[in-house]
Protein backbone atom coordinates (compact mmCIF):
# COMPACT_ATOMS: atom_id res chain seq x y z
CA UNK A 1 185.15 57.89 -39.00
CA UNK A 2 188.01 59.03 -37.47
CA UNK A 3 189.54 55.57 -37.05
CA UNK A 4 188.19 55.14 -40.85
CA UNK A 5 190.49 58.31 -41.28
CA UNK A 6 193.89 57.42 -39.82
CA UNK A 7 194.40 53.62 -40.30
CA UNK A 8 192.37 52.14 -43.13
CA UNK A 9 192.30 55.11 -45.12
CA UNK A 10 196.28 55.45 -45.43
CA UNK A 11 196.46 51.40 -46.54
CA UNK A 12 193.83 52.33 -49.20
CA UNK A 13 195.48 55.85 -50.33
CA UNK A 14 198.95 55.58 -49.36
CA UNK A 15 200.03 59.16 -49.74
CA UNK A 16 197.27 60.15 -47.07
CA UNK A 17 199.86 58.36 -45.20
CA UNK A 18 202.77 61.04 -45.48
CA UNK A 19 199.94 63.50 -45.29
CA UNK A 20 199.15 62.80 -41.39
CA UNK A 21 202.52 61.98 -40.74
CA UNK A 22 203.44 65.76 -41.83
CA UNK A 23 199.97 66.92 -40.14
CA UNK A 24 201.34 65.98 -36.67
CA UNK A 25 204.68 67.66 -37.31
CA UNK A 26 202.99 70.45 -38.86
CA UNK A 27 200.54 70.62 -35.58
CA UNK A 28 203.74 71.39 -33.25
CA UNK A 29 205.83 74.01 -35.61
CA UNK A 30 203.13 76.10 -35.47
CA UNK A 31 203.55 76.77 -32.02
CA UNK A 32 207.16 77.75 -32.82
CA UNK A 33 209.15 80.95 -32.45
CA UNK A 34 209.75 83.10 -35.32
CA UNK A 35 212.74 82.67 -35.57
CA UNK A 36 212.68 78.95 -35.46
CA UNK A 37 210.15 79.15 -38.13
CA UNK A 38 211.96 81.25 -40.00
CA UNK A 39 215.04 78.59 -39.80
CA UNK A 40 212.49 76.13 -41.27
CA UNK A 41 212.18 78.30 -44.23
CA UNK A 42 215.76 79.34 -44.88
CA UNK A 43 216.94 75.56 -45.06
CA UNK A 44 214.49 74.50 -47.13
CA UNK A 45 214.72 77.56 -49.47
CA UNK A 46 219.13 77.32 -49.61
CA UNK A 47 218.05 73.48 -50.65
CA UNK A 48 215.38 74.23 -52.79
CA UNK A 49 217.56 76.45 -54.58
CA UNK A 50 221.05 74.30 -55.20
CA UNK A 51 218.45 71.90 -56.76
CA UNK A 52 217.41 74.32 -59.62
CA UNK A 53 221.09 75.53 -59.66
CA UNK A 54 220.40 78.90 -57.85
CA UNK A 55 223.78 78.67 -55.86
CA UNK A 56 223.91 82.12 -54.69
CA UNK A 57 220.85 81.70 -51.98
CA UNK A 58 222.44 81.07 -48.53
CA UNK A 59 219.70 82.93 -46.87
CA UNK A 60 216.17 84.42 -46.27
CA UNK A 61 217.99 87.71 -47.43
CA UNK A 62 219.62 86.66 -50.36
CA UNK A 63 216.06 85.20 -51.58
CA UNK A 64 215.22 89.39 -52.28
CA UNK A 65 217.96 89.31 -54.98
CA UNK A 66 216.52 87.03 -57.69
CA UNK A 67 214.17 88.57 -60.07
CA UNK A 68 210.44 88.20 -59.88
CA UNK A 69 208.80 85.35 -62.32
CA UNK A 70 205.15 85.40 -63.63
CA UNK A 71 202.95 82.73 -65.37
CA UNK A 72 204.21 83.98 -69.29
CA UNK A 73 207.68 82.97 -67.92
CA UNK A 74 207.07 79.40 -66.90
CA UNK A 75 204.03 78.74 -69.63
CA UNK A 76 206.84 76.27 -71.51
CA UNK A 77 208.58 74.42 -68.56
CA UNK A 78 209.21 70.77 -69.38
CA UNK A 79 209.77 69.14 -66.30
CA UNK A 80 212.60 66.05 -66.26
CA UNK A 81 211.12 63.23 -65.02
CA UNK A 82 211.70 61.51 -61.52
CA UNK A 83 213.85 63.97 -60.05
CA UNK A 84 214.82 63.08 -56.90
CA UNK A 85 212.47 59.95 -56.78
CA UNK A 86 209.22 62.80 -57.34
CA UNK A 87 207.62 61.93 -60.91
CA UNK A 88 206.02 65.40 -62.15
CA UNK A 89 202.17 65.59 -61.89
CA UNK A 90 200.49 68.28 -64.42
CA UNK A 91 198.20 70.35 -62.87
CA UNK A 92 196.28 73.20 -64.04
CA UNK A 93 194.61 76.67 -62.84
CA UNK A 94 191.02 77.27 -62.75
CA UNK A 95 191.26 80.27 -65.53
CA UNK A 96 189.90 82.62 -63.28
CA UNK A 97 192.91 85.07 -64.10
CA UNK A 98 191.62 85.60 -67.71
CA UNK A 99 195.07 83.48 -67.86
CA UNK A 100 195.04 79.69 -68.07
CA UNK A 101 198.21 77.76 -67.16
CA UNK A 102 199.32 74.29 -67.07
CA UNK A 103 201.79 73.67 -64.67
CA UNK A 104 203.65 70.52 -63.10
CA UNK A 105 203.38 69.23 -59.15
CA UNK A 106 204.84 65.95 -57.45
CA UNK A 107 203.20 64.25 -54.94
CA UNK A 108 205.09 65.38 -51.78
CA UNK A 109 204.36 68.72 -52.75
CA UNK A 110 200.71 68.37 -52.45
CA UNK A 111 201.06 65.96 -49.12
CA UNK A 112 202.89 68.80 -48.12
CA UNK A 113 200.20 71.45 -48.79
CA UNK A 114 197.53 68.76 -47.97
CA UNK A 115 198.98 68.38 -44.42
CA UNK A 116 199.11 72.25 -44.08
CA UNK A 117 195.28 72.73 -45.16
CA UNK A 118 193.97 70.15 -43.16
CA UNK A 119 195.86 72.09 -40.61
CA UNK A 120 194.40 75.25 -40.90
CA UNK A 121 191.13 73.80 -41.60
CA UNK A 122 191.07 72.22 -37.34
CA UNK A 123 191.69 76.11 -36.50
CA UNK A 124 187.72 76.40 -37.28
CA UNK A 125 186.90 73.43 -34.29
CA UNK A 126 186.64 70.55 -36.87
CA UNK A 127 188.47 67.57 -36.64
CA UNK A 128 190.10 64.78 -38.65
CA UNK A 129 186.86 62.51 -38.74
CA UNK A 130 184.25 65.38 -38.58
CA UNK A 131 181.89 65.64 -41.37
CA UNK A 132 182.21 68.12 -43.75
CA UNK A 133 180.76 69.34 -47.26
CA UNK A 134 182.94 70.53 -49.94
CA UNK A 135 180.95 72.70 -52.41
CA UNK A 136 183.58 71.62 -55.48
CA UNK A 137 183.58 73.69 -58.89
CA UNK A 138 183.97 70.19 -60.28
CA UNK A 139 181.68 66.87 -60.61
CA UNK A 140 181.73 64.96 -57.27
CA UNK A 141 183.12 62.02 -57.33
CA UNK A 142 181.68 59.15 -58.19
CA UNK A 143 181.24 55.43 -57.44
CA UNK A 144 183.57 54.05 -55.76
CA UNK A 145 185.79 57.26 -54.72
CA UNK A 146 182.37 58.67 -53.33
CA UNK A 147 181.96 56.17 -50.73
CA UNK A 148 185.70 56.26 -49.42
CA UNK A 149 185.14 60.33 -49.04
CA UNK A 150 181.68 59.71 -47.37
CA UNK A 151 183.84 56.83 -44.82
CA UNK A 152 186.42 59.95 -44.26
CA UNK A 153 183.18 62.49 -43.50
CA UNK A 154 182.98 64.19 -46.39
CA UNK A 155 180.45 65.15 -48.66
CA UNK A 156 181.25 66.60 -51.88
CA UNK A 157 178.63 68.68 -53.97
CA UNK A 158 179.01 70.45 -57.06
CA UNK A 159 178.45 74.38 -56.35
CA UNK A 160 177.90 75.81 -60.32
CA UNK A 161 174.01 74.59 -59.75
CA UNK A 162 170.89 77.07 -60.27
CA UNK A 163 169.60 78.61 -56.77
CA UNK A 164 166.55 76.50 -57.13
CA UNK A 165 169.10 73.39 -56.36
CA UNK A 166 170.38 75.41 -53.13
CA UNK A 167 167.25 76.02 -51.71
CA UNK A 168 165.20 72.81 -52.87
CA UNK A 169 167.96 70.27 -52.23
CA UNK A 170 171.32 71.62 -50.73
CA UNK A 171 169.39 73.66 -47.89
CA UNK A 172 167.69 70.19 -46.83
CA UNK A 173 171.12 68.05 -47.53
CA UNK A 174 172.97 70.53 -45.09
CA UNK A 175 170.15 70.14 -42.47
CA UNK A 176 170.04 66.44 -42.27
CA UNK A 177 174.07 66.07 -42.78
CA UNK A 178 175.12 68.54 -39.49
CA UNK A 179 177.93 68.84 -40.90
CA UNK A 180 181.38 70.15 -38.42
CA UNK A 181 182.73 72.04 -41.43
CA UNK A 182 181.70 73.97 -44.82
CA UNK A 183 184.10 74.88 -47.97
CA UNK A 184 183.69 76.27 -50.94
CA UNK A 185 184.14 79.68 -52.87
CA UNK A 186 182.38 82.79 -50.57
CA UNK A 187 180.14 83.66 -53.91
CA UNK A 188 178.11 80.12 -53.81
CA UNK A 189 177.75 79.93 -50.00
CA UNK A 190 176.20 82.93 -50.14
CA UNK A 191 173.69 81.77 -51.87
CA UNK A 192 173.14 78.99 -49.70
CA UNK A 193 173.26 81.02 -46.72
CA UNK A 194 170.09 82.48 -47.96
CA UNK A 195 167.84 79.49 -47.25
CA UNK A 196 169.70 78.28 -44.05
CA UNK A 197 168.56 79.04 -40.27
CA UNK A 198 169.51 82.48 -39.19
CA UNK A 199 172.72 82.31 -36.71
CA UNK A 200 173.27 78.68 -37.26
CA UNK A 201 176.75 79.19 -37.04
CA UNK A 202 178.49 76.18 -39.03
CA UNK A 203 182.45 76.73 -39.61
CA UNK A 204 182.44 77.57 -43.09
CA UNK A 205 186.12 77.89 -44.56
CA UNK A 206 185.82 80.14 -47.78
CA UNK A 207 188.48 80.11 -50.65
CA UNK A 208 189.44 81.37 -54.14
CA UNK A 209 188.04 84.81 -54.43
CA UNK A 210 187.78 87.95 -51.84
CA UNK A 211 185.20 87.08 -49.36
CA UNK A 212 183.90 90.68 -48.70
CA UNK A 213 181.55 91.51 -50.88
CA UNK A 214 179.75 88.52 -49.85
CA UNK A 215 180.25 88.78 -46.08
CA UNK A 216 176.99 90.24 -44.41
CA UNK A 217 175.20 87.32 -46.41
CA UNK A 218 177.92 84.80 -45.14
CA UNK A 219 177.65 86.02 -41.62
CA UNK A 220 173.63 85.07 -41.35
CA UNK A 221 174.55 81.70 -41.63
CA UNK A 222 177.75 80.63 -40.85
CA UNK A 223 180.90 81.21 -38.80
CA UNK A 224 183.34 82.69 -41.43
CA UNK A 225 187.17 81.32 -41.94
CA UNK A 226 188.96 82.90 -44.61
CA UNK A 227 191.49 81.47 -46.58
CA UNK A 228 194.10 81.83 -49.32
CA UNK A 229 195.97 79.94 -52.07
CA UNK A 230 196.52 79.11 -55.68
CA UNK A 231 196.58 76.50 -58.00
CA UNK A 232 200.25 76.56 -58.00
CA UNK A 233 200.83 76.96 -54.12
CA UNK A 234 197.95 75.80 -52.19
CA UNK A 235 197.79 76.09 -48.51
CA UNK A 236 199.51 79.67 -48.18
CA UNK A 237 197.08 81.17 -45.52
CA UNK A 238 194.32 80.70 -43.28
CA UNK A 239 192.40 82.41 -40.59
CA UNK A 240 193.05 81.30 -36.92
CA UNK A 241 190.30 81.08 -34.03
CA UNK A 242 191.21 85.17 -33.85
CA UNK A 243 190.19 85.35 -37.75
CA UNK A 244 194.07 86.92 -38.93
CA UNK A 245 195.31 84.78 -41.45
CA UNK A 246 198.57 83.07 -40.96
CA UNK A 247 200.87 82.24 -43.58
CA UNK A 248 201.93 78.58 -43.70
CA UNK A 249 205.52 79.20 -43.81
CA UNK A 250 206.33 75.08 -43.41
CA UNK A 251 205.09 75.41 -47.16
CA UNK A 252 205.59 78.91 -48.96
CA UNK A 253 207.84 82.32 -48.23
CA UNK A 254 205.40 85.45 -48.90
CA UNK A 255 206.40 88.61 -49.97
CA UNK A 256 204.83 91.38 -50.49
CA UNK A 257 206.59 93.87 -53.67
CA UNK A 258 204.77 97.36 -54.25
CA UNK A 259 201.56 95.61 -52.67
CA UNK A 260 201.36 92.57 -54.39
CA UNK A 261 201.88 89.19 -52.86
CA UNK A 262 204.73 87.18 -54.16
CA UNK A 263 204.90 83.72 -53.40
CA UNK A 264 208.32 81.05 -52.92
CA UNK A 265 206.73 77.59 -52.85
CA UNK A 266 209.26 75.67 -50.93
CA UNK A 267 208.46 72.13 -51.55
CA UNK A 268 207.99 71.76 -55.61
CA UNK A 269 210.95 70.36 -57.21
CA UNK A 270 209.81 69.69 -60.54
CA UNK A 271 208.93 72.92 -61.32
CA UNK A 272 210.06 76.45 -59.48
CA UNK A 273 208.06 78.65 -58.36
CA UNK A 274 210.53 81.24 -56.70
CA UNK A 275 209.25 84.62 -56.32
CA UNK A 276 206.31 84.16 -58.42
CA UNK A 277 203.61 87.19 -58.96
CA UNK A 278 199.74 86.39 -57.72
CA UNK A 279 198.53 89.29 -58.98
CA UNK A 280 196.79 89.48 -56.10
CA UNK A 281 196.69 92.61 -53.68
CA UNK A 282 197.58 92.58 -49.97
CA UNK A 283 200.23 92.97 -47.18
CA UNK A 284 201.97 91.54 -44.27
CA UNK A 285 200.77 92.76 -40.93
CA UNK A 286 203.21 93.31 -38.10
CA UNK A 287 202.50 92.18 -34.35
CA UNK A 288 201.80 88.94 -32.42
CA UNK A 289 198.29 87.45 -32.88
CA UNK A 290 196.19 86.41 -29.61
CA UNK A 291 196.26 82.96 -30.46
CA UNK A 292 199.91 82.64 -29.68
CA UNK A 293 200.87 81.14 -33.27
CA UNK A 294 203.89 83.59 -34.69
CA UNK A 295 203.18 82.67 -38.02
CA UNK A 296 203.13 85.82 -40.06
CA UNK A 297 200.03 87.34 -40.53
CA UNK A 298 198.56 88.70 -44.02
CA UNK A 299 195.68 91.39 -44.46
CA UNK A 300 192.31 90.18 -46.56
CA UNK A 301 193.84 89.69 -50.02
CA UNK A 302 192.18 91.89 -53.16
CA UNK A 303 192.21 90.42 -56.22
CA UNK A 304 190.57 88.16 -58.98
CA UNK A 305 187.92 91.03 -60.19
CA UNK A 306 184.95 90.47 -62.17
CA UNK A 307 181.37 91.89 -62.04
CA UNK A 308 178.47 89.70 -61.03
CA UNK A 309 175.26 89.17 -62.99
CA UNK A 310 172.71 86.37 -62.67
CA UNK A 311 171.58 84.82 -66.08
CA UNK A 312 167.97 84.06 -66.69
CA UNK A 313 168.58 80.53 -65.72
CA UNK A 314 168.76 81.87 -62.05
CA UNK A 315 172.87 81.33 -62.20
CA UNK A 316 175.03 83.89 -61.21
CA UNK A 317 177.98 83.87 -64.04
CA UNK A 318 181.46 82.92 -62.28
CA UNK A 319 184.55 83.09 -64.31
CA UNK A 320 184.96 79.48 -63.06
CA UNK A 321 182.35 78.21 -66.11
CA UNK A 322 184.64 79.84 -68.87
CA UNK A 323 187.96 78.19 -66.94
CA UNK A 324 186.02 75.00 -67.74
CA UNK A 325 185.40 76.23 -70.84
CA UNK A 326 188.98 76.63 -71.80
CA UNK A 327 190.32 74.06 -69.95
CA UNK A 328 191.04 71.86 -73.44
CA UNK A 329 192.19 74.51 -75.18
CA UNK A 330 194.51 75.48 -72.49
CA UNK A 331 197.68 75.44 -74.43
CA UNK A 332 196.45 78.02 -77.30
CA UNK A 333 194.67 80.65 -74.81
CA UNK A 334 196.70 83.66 -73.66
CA UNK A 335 194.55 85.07 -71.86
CA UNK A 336 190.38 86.19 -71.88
CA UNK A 337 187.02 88.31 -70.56
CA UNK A 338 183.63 87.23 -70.63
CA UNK A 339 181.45 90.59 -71.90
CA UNK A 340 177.63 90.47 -70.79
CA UNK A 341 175.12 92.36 -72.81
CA UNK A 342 172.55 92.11 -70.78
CA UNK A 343 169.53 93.98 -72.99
CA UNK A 344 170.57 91.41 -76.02
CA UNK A 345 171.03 88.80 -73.27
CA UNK A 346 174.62 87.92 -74.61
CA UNK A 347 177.80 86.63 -73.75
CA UNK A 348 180.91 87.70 -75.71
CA UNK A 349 184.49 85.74 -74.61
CA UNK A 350 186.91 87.97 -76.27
CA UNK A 351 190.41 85.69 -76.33
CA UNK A 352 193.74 86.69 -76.95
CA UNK A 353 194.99 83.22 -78.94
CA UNK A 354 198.45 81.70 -79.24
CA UNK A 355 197.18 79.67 -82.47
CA UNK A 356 194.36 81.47 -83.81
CA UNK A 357 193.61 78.39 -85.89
CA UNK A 358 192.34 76.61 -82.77
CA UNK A 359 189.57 78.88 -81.96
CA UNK A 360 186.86 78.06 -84.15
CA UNK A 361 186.94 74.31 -82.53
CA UNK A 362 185.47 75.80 -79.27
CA UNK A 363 182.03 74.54 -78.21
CA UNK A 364 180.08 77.66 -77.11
CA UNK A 365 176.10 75.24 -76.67
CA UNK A 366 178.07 74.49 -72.81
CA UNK A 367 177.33 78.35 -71.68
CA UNK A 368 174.44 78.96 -73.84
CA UNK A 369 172.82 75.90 -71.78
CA UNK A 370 173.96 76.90 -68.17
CA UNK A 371 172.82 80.71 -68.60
CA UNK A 372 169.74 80.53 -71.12
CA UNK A 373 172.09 83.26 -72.76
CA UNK A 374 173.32 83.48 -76.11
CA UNK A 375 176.76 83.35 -76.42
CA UNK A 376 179.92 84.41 -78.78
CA UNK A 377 183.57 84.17 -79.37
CA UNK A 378 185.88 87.21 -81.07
CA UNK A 379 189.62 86.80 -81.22
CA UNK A 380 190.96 90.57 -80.09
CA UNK A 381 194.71 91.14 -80.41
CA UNK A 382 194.59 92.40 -76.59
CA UNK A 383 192.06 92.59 -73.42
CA UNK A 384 191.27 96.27 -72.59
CA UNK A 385 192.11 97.05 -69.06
CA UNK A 386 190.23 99.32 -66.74
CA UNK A 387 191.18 102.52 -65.26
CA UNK A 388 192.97 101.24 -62.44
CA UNK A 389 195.13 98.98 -64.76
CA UNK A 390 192.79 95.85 -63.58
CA UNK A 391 191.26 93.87 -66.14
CA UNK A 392 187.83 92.53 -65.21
CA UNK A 393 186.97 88.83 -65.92
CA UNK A 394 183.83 89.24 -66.23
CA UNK A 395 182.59 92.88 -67.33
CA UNK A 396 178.76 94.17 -67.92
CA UNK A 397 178.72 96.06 -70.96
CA UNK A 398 175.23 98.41 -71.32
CA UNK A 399 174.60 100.24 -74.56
């Protein structure tokens, strides 16, 4: 598979071409000092910024001096097209903010990031050519794209199934497949953690919400890699063979501003993302790690907050079912919380709407199906926040 991997699989995909290319460059800088890595980031940021007209960045320094930006100020960004050879490539988030956003990439970008996971994903002992499983919030691809990823090693299956699919079929799939390497969110490989051998010990690589909660479950199973990114920076951090999690700084300057982590994504150039606000919580921890790499290293990251229920259908209810649910109605959501009742066995999406108008198109028989639950939608002028100023994605309301 590996040979499958690195010379038929580039003629078939070309951009998994500059993708190992930048892999194998990206495999010696992290071995670099700090401040040689920190020259990597200062030229590309100086560059970076000329190219959006930012002409007062000459260094890493200067970078503190420009104002923070936030999804609301980049929600209408039109992208010119083909700048510097990179045609824009729209993107969007998985909703799990209570905010959706469409956004634009290019494909160097996302080699870029691509080279940088795959990076961090050999610090777990898996290999280019290993076989894998991606549990994906999305359908698997199909014929013929599923037989290409099953050539590379991987195996994708879709993770929003009932826990009577993890421990009938995905328990048994796992088994037979020995797979090198696991991904998927911490919340769903939990679950299949439950029906696995006790101290089986597969690399899992976890992603897209705070692992902790889920982490004495994780451990029963499988050896536990954190990571951390977003939609509109992927491949910002990842836990090393020491389990700190180093910041990719080939890709991405991190900040962290009154304990939030604010993200530069240094290789988009059709849309800027210069000190942009996660909203998630978490800091930069000082000191050399024991694996030798000096990449900075950033404490677990708090954020994304919801409360977890599991319907009737045996699903627990993720905020990544109501990002699919407003994925086509993207550009008229502000933002939204899912409210469970669960003695009336109800789901209420309260949503903040740009174009009120729109609302009344949304197809609610999608949720009512997955959670045997009926389901609701109110327009509110505004989401009430908790105590703490945190607004919960998912809340349990009990009367």
């Amino acid at each position: 598979m590996k040979f499958f991997v690195e010379k038929v699989a580039p003629i078939l995909k070309p951009s998994l071409k500059l993708t190992l290319r930048l892999l194998r460059v990206f495999e010696k800088t992290q071995w670099l000092s700090r401040s040689e890595l920190e020259e990597i980031q200062q030229e590309k940021l100086v560059k970076l910024c000329r190219h959006f007209g930012i002409r007062d960045v000459r260094d890493l320094d200067d970078l503190k001096t420009l104002p923070l930006t936030s999804k609301r100020d980049l929600m209408d960004w039109r992208p010119r097209n083909n700048v510097l050879g990179r045609k824009p490539i729209p993107q969007v988030t998985s909703g799990t903010t209570g905010e959706p956003f469409r956004f634009f990439s290019d494909s160097v970008e996302l080699a870029v990031k691509h080279a940088l996971a795959l990076r961090g994903w050999q610090w777990s002992g898996w290999r280019i050519g290993d076989k894998a499983i991606d549990f994906t919030i999305h359908d698997p691809p199909g014929f013929p794209k599923n037989i290409y990823h099953r050539l590379t090693g991987w195996l994708y299956l879709n993770a929003l199934r009932s826990r009577d699919v993890y421990r009938k079929q995905y328990a048994k799939v796992v088994r037979k497949f020995k797979p090198k390497l696991i991904r998927g969110y911490p919340s769903f490989l939990a679950e299949l953690s439950d029906f696995l051998e006790v101290n089986s010990k597969i690399p899992a690589i976890v992603h897209g919400e705070p692992p902790q909660l889920y982490m004495s479950r994780l451990l029963r199973a499988f050896k536990v890699y954190n990571s951390y990114g977003l939609s509109e920076c992927r491949a910002i951090a990842f836990e090393c063979e020491h389990y700190n999690l180093h910041v990719a700084v080939e890709g991405c300057i991190v900040e962290e501003v009154n304990g939030e982590i604010v993200v530069t994504n240094l290789d988009n150039y059709v849309q800027p993302f210069i000190r942009y606000r996660t909203g998630d919580l978490g800091k930069l921890i000082p000191g050399k790690c024991k694996c030798g790499r000096e990449l900075p290293v950033l404490s677990p990251i708090i954020g994304r907050t919801y409360e977890t229920y599991r319907s009737p259908t045996g699903r627990i209810i993720h905020p990544f079912y109501f990002g699919l649910l407003m994925e086509k109605y993207i550009k008229y959501v502000r933002e939204y919380q899912a409210l469970i009742y669960p003695e009336e066995n109800i789901i209420e999406i309260e949503v903040v709407p740009k174009q009120k108008h729109v609302m009344g198109k949304v197809k609610l028989d999608f949720i009512e199906k997955l959670f045997g639950m009926k389901a609701k939608l109110t327009i509110v002028d505004s989401i009430e926040r908790e105590v703490s100023g945190k607004k919960l994605l998912i809340k349990i309301v009990k009367r």
